[in-house]
Protein backbone atom coordinates (compact mmCIF):
# COMPACT_ATOMS: atom_id res chain seq x y z
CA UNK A 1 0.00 0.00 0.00
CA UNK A 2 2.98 2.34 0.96
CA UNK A 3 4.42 1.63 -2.71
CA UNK A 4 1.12 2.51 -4.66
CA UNK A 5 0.71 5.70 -2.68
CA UNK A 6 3.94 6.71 -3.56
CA UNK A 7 3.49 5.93 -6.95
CA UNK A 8 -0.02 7.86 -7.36
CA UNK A 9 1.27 10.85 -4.91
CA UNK A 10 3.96 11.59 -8.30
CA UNK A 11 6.65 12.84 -6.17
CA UNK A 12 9.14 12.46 -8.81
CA UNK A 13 11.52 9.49 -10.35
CA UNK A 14 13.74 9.02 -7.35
CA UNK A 15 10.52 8.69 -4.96
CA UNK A 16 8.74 5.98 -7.81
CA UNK A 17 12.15 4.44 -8.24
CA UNK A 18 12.14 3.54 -4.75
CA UNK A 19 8.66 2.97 -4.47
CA UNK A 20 8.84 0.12 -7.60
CA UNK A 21 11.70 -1.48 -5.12
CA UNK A 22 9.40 -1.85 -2.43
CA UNK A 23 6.68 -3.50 -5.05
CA UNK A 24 9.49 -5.89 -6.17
CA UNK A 25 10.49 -6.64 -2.45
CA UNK A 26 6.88 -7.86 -2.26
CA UNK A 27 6.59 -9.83 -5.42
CA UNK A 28 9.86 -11.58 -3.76
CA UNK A 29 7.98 -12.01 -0.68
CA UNK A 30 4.56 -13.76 -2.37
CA UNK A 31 7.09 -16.03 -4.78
CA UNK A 32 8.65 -17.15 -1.13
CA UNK A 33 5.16 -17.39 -0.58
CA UNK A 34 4.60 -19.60 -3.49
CA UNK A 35 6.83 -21.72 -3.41
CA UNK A 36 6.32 -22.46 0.20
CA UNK A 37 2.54 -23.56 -0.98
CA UNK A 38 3.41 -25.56 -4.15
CA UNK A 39 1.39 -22.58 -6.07
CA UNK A 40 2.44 -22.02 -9.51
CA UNK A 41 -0.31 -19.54 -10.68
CA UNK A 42 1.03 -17.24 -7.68
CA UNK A 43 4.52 -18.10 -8.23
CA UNK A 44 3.91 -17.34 -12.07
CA UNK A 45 1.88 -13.81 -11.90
CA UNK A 46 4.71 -12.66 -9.26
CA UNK A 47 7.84 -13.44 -11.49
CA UNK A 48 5.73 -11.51 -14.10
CA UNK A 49 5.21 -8.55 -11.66
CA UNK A 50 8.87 -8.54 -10.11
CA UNK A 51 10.15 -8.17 -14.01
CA UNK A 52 7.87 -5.23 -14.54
CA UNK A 53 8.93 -3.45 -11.23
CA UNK A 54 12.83 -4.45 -11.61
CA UNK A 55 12.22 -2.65 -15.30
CA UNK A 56 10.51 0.38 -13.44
CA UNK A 57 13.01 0.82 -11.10
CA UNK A 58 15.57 0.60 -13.51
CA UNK A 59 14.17 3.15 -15.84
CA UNK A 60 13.43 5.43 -12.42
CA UNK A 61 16.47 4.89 -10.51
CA UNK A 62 19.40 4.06 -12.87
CA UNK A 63 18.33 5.19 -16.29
CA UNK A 64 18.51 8.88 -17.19
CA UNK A 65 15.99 10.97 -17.83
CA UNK A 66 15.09 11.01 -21.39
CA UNK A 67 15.65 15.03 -23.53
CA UNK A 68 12.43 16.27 -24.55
C-alpha cells in the first residue's frame, strides 16, 4: 500500500524508483510465498510482476531521464 501511494502521490523518479523497489520486495515475498505452498499460478503472476517493477526501477532509478 505504501508503494502505490507513492506511486499515485507523483513525487518524482527518485521517490517511484524507490517505491517500484518496495513493489518488487513484495513480489519476492509472495514467490517465497509460493513456493512455500506448491502454487504455480502465484509463483507465475509474481515473477511476471517482479520483471515489470525491476524494469521500473531501472528506468526510475538508474536510467537517465530522457531530452524532450
Amino acid at each position: 500500500m505504501i508503494a502505490a501511494a507513492l506511486v499515485s502521490l507523483d513525487l518524482g523518479r527518485r521517490v517511484t524508483g524507490w517505491a517500484l523497489v518496495l513493489f518488487a520486495a513484495s513480489a519476492l515475498a509472495w514467490i517465497g510465498g509460493a513456493i512455500l505452498t506448491h502454487d504455480a499460478a502465484l509463483g507465475t503472476q509474481n515473477v511476471v510482476l517482479l520483471g515489470i517493477d525491476l524494469f521500473g526501477a531501472y528506468r526510475y532509478l538508474i536510467r537517465k531521464k530522457p531530452n524532450g
